[in-house]
Structures are given as structure tokens and as C-alpha cells.
PDB file of N, CA and C in Angstrom:
ATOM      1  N   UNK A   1      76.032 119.344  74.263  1.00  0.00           N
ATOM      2  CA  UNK A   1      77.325 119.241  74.923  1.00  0.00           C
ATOM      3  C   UNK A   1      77.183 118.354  76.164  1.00  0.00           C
ATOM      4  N   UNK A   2      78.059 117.433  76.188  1.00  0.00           N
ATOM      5  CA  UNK A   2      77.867 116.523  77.736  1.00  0.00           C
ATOM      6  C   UNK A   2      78.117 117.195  78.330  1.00  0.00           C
ATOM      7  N   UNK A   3      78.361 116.424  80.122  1.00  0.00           N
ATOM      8  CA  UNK A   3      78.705 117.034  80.870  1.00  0.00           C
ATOM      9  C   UNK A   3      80.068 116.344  81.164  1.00  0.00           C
ATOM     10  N   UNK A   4      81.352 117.002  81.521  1.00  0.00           N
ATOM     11  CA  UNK A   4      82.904 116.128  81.414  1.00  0.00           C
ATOM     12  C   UNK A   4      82.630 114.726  82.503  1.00  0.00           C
ATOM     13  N   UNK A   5      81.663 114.709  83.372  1.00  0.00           N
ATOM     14  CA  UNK A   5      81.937 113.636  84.079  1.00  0.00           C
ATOM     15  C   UNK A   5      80.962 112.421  83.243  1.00  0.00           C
ATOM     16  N   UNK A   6      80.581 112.581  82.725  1.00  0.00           N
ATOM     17  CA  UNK A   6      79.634 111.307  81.251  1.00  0.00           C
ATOM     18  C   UNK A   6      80.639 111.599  80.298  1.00  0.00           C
ATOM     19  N   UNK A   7      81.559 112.473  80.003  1.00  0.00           N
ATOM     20  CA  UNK A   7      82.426 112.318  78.591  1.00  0.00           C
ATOM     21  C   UNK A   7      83.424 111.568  79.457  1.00  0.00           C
ATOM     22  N   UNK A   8      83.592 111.680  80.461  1.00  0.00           N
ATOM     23  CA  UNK A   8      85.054 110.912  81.089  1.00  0.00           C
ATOM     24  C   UNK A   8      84.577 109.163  81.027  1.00  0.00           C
ATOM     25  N   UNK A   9      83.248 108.700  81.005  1.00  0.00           N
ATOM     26  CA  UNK A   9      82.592 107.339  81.541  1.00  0.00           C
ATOM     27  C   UNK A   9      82.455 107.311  82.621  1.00  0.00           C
ATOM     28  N   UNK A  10      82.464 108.761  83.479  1.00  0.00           N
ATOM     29  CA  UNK A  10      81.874 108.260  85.065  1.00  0.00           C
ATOM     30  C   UNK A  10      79.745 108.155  84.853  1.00  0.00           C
ATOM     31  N   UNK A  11      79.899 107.204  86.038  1.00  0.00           N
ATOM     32  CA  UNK A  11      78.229 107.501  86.619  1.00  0.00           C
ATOM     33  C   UNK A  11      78.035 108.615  87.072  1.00  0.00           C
ATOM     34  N   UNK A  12      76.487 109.084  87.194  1.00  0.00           N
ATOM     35  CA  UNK A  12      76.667 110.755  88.170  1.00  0.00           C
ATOM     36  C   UNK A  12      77.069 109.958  89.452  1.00  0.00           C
ATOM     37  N   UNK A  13      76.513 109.099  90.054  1.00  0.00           N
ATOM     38  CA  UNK A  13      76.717 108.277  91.592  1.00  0.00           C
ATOM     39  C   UNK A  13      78.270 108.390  91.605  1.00  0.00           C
ATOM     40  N   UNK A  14      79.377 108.056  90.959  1.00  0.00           N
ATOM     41  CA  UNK A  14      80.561 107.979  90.639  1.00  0.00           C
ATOM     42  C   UNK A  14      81.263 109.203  90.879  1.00  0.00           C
ATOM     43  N   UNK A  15      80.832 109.755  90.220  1.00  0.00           N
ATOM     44  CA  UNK A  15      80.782 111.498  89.592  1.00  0.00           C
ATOM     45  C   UNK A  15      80.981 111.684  91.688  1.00  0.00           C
ATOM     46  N   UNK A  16      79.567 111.809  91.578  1.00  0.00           N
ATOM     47  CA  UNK A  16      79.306 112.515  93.550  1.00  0.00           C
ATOM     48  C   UNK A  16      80.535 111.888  94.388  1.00  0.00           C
ATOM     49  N   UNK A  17      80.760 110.874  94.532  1.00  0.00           N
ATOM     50  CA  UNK A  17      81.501 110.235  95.279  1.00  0.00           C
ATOM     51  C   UNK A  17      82.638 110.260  94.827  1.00  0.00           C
ATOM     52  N   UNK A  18      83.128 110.550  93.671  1.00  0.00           N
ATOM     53  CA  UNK A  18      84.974 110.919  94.168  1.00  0.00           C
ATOM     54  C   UNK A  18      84.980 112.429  94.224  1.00  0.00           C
ATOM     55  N   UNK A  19      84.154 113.353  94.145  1.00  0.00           N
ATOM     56  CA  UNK A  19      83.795 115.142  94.481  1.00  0.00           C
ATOM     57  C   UNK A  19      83.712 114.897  96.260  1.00  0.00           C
ATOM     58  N   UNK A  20      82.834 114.215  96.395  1.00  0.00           N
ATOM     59  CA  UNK A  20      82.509 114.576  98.093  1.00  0.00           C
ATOM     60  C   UNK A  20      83.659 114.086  98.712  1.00  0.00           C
ATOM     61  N   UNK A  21      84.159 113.029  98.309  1.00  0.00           N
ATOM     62  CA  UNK A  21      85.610 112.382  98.787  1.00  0.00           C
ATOM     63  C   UNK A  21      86.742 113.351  98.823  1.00  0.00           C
ATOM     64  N   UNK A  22      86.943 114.614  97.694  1.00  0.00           N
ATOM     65  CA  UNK A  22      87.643 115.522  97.406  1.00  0.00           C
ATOM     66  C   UNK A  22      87.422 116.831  98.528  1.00  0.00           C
ATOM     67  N   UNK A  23      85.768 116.935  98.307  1.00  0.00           N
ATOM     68  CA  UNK A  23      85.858 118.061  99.012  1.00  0.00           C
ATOM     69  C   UNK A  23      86.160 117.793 100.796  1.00  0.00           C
ATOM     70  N   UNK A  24      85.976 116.441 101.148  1.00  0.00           N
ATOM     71  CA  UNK A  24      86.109 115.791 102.755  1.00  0.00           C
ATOM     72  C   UNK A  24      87.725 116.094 103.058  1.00  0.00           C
ATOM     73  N   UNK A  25      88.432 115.551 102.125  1.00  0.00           N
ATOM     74  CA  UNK A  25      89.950 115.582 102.337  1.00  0.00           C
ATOM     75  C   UNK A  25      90.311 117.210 102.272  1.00  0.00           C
ATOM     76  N   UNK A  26      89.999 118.021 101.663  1.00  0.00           N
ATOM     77  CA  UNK A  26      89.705 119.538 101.783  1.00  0.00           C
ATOM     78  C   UNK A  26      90.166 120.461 102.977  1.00  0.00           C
ATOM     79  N   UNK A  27      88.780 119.710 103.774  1.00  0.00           N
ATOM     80  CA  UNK A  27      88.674 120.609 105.080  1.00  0.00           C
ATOM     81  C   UNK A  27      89.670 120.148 105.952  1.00  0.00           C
ATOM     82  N   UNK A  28      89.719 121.057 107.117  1.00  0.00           N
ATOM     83  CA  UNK A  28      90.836 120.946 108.077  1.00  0.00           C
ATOM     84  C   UNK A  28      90.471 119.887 108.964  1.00  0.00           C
ATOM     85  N   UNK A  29      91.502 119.449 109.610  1.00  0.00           N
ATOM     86  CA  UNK A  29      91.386 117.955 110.489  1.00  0.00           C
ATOM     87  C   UNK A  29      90.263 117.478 111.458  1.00  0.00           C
ATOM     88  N   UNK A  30      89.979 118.642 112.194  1.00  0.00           N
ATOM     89  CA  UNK A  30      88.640 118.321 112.514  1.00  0.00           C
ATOM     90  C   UNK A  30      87.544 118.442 112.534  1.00  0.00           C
ATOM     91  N   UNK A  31      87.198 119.210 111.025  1.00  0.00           N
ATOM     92  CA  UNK A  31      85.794 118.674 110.633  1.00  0.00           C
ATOM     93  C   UNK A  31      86.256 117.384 109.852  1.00  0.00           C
ATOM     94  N   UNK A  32      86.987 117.596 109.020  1.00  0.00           N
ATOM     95  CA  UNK A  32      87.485 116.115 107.916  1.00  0.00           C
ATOM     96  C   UNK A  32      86.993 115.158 108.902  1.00  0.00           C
ATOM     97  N   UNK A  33      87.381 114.696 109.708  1.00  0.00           N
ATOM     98  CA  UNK A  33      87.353 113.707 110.469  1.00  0.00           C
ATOM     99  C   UNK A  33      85.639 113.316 110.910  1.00  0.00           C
ATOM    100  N   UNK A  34      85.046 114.456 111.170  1.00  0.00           N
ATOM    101  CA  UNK A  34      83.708 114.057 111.038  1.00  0.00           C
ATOM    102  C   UNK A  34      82.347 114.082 109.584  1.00  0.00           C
ATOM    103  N   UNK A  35      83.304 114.872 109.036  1.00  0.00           N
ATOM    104  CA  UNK A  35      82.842 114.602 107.615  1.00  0.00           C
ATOM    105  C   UNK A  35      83.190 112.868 107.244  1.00  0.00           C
ATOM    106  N   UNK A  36      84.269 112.745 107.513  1.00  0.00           N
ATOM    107  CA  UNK A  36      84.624 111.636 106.686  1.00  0.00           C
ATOM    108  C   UNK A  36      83.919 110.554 107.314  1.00  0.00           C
ATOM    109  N   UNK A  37      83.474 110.482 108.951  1.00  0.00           N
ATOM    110  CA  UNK A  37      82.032 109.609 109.128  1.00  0.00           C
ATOM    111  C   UNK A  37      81.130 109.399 108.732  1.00  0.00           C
ATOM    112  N   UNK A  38      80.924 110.782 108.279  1.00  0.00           N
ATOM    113  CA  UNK A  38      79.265 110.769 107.669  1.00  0.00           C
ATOM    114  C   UNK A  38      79.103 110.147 106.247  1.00  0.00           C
ATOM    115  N   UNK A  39      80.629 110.343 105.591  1.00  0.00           N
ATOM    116  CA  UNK A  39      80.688 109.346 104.147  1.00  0.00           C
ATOM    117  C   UNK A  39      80.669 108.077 103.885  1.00  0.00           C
ATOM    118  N   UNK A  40      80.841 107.404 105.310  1.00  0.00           N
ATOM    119  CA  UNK A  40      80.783 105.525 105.057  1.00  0.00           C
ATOM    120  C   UNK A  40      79.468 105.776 104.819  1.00  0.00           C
ATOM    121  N   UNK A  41      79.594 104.251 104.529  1.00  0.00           N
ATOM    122  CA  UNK A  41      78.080 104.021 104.282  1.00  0.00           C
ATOM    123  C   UNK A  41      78.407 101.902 103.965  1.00  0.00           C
ATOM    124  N   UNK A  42      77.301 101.554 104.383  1.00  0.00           N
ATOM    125  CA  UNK A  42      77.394  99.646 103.822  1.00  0.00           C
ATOM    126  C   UNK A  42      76.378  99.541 103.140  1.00  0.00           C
ATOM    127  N   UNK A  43      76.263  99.378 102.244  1.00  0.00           N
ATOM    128  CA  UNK A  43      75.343  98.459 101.361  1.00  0.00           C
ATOM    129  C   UNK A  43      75.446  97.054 101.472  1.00  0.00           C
ATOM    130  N   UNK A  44      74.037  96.480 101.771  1.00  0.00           N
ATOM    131  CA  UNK A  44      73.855  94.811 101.671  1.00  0.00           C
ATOM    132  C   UNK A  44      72.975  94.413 100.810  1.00  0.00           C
ATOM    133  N   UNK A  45      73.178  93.014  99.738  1.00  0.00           N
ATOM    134  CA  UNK A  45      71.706  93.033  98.931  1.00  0.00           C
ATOM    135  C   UNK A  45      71.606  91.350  99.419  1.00  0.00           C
ATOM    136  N   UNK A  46      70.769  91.037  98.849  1.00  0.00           N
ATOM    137  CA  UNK A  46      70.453  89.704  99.079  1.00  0.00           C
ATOM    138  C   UNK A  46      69.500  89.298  97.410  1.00  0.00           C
ATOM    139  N   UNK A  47      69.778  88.021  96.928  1.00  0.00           N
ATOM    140  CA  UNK A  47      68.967  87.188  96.027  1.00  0.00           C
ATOM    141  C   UNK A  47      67.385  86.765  96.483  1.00  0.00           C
ATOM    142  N   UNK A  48      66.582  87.129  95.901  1.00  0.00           N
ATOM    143  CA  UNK A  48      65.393  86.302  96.134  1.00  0.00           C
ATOM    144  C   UNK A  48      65.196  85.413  95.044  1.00  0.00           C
ATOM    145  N   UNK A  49      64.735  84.119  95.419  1.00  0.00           N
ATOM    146  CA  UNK A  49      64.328  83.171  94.434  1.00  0.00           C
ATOM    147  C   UNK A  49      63.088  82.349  95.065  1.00  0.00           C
ATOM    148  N   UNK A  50      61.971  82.413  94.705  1.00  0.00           N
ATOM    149  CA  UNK A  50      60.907  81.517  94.801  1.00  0.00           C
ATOM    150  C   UNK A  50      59.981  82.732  95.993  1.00  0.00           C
ATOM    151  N   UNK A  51      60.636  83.472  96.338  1.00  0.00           N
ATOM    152  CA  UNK A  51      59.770  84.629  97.522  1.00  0.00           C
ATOM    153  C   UNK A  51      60.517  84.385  98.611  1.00  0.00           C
ATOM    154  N   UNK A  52      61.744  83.819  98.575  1.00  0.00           N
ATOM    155  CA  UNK A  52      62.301  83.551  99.730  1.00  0.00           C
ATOM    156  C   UNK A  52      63.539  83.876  99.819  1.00  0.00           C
ATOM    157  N   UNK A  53      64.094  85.090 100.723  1.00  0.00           N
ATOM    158  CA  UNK A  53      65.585  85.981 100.833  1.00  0.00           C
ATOM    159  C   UNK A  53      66.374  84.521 100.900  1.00  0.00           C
ATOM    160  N   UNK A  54      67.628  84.939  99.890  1.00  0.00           N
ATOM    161  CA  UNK A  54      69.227  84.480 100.168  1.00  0.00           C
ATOM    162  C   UNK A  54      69.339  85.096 101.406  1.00  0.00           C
ATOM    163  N   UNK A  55      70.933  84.772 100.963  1.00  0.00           N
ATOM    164  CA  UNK A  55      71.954  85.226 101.870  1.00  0.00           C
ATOM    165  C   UNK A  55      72.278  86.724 101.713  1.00  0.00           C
ATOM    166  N   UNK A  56      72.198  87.309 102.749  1.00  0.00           N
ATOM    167  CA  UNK A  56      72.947  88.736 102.676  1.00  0.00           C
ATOM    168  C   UNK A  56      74.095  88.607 103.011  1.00  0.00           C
ATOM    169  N   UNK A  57      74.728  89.909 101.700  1.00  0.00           N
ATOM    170  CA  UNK A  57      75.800  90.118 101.392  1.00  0.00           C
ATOM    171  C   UNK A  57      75.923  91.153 101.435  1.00  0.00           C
ATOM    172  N   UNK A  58      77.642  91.557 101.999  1.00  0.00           N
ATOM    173  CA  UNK A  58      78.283  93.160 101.400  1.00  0.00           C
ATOM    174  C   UNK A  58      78.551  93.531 100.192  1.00  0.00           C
ATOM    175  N   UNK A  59      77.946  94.506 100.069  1.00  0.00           N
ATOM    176  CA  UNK A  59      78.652  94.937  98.427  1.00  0.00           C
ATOM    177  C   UNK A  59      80.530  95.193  98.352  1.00  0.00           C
ATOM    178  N   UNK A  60      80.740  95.677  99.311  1.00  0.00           N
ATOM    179  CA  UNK A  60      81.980  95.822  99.169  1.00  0.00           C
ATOM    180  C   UNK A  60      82.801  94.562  99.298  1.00  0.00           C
ATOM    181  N   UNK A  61      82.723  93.486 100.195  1.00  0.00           N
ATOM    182  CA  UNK A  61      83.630  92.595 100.014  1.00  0.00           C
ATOM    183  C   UNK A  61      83.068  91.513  98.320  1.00  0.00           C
ATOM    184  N   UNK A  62      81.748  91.489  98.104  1.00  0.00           N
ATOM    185  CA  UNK A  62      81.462  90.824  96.697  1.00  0.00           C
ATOM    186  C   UNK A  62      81.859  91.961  95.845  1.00  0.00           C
ATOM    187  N   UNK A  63      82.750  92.674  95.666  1.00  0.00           N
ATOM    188  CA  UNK A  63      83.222  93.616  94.949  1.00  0.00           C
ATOM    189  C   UNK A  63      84.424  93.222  94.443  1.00  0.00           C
ATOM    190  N   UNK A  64      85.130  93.274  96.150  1.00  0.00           N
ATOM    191  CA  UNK A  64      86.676  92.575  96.234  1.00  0.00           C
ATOM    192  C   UNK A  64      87.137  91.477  95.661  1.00  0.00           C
ATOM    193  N   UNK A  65      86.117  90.409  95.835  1.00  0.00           N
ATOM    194  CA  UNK A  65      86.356  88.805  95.567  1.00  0.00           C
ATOM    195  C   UNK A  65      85.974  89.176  93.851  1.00  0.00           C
ATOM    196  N   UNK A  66      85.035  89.916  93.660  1.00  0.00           N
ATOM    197  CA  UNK A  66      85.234  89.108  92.239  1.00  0.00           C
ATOM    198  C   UNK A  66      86.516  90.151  91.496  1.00  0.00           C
ATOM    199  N   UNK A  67      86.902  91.158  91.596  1.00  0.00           N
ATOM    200  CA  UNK A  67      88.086  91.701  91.544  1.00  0.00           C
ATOM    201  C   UNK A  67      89.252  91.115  91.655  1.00  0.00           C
ATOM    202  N   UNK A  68      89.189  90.087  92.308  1.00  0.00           N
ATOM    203  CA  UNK A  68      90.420  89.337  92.643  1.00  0.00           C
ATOM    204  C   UNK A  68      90.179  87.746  91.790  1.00  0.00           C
ATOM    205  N   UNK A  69      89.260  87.089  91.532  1.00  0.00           N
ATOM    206  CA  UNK A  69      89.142  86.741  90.544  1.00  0.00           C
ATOM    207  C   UNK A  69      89.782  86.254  89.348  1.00  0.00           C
TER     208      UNK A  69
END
């Protein structure tokens, strides 16, 4: 038997993050408010080619752009 969040096509990563997002909006205004700090987060990656870093990038705005696309 799966589990409903792999029968739905979520990732578990997917899965966690719209639950913790759920349970943040939950609580009352001021923990929410410091919960909901502790949930950002930035991811940056960068290309290597030859042993030598690209450019770093946000995941979230190379998300956007190719979304828009």
C-alpha cells in the first residue's frame, strides 16, 4: 500500500513542506509569525565546468524565469 502523499505524485520534500506550511498557518499569531521565520530558507547552486564555479544562482528566481518561459 503507498503512502497518499506518493499516490497523490508528491515528493516526501514536497509532502513536508506543504504539512509544515499547514501546520505554521495553524498556530496563533504570535508564534505563526515566528514559526513562519524559521520556514524561509534560500537555496543557491552554481555550475561547475572544468573545476571552476559559475555563477551563483537562486533557486527560486531560476524557478520563476523558467516558469514564465
Amino acid at each position: 500500500m503507498a503512502f497518499a502523499w506518493k499516490a497523490s505524485g508528491l515528493s516526501y520534500n514536497r509532502y513536508l513542506s506543504v504539512a509544515s506550511r499547514v501546520v505554521r498557518r495553524s498556530l496563533k499569531e504570535d508564534k505563526r509569525i515566528i514559526a513562519e521565520r524559521r520556514g524561509e530558507s534560500e537555496l543557491r547552486f552554481a555550475k561547475w565546468e572544468s573545476g571552476k564555479q559559475g555563477e551563483t544562482k537562486n533557486v527560486d528566481a531560476v524557478t520563476v524565469a523558467a516558469a514564465s518561459a
